[in-house]
Protein backbone atom coordinates (compact mmCIF):
# COMPACT_ATOMS: atom_id res chain seq x y z
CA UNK A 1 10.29 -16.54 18.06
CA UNK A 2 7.39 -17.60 16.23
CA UNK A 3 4.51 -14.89 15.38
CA UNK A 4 2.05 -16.74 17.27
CA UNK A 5 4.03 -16.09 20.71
CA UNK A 6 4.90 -12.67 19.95
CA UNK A 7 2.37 -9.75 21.33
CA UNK A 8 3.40 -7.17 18.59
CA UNK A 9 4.76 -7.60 15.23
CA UNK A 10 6.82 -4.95 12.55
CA UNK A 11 4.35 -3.95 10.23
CA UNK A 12 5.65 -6.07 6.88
CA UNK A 13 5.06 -9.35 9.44
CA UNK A 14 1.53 -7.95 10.04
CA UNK A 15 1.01 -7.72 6.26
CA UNK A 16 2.72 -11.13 5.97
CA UNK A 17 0.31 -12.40 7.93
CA UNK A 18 -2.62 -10.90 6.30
CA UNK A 19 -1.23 -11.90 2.62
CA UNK A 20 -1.05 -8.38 1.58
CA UNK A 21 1.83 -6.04 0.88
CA UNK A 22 3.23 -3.16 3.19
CA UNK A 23 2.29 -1.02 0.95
CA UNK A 24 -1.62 -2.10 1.39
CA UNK A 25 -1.28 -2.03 4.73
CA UNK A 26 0.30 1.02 5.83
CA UNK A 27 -1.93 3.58 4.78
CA UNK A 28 -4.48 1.26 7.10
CA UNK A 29 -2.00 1.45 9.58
CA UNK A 30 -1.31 5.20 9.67
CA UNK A 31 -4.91 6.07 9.35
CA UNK A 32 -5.44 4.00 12.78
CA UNK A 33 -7.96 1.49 11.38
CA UNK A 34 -5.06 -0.58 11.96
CA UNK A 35 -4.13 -0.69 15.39
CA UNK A 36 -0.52 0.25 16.31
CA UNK A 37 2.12 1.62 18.60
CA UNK A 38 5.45 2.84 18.55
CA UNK A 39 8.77 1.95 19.80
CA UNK A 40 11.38 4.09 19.36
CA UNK A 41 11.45 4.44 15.37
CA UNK A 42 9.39 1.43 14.63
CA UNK A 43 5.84 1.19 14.14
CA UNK A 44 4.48 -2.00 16.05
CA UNK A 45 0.63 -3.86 15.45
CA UNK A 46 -0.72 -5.85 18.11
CA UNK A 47 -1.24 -9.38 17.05
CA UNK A 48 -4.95 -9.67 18.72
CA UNK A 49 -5.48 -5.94 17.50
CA UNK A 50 -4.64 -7.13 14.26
CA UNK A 51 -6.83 -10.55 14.44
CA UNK A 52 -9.58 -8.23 15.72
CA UNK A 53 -9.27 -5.72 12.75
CA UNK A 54 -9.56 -8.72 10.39
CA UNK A 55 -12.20 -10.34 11.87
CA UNK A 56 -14.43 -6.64 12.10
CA UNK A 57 -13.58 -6.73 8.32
CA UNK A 58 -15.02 -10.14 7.63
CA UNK A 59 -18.24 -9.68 9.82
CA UNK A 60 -18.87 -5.81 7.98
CA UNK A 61 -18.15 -7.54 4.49
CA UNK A 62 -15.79 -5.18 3.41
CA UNK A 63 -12.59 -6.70 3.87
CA UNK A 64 -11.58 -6.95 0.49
CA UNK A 65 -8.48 -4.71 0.60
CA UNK A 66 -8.53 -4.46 -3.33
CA UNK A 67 -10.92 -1.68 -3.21
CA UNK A 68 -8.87 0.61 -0.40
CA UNK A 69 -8.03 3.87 -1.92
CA UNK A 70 -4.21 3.63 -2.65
CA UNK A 71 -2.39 6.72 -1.53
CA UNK A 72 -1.59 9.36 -4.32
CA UNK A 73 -4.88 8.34 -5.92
């Protein structure tokens, strides 16, 4: 199914789709800046949650991810 029919995607997809790693976007998941749910074991991000997030990030002007504290750091 293509990830513009599906309501929630895996949380590599959701960086996929963002053009970031997992890595970048975990900690952003976990933290709940991110939306997200789980299922079971796996950790699921609403596609329109995850359009929203982006889009709060572009309007604030501080969407560059490249300057998100990195865990361990």
């Amino acid at each position: 199914m293509p990830v513009e029919d599906r309501i929630a995607v895996d949380v590599e997809t959701a960086a996929e789709m963002l053009g970031i790693s997992r890595g970048a976007l975990y900690p952003l998941v976990m933290s709940g800046d991110v939306p997200s749910f789980k299922v079971g074991r796996r950790r699921l991000v609403p596609v329109d949650g995850l359009r929203a997030w982006a889009a709060t990030q572009i309007d604030a002007g501080d969407g560059d991810l490249a300057h998100q504290p990195r865990p361990g750091t």
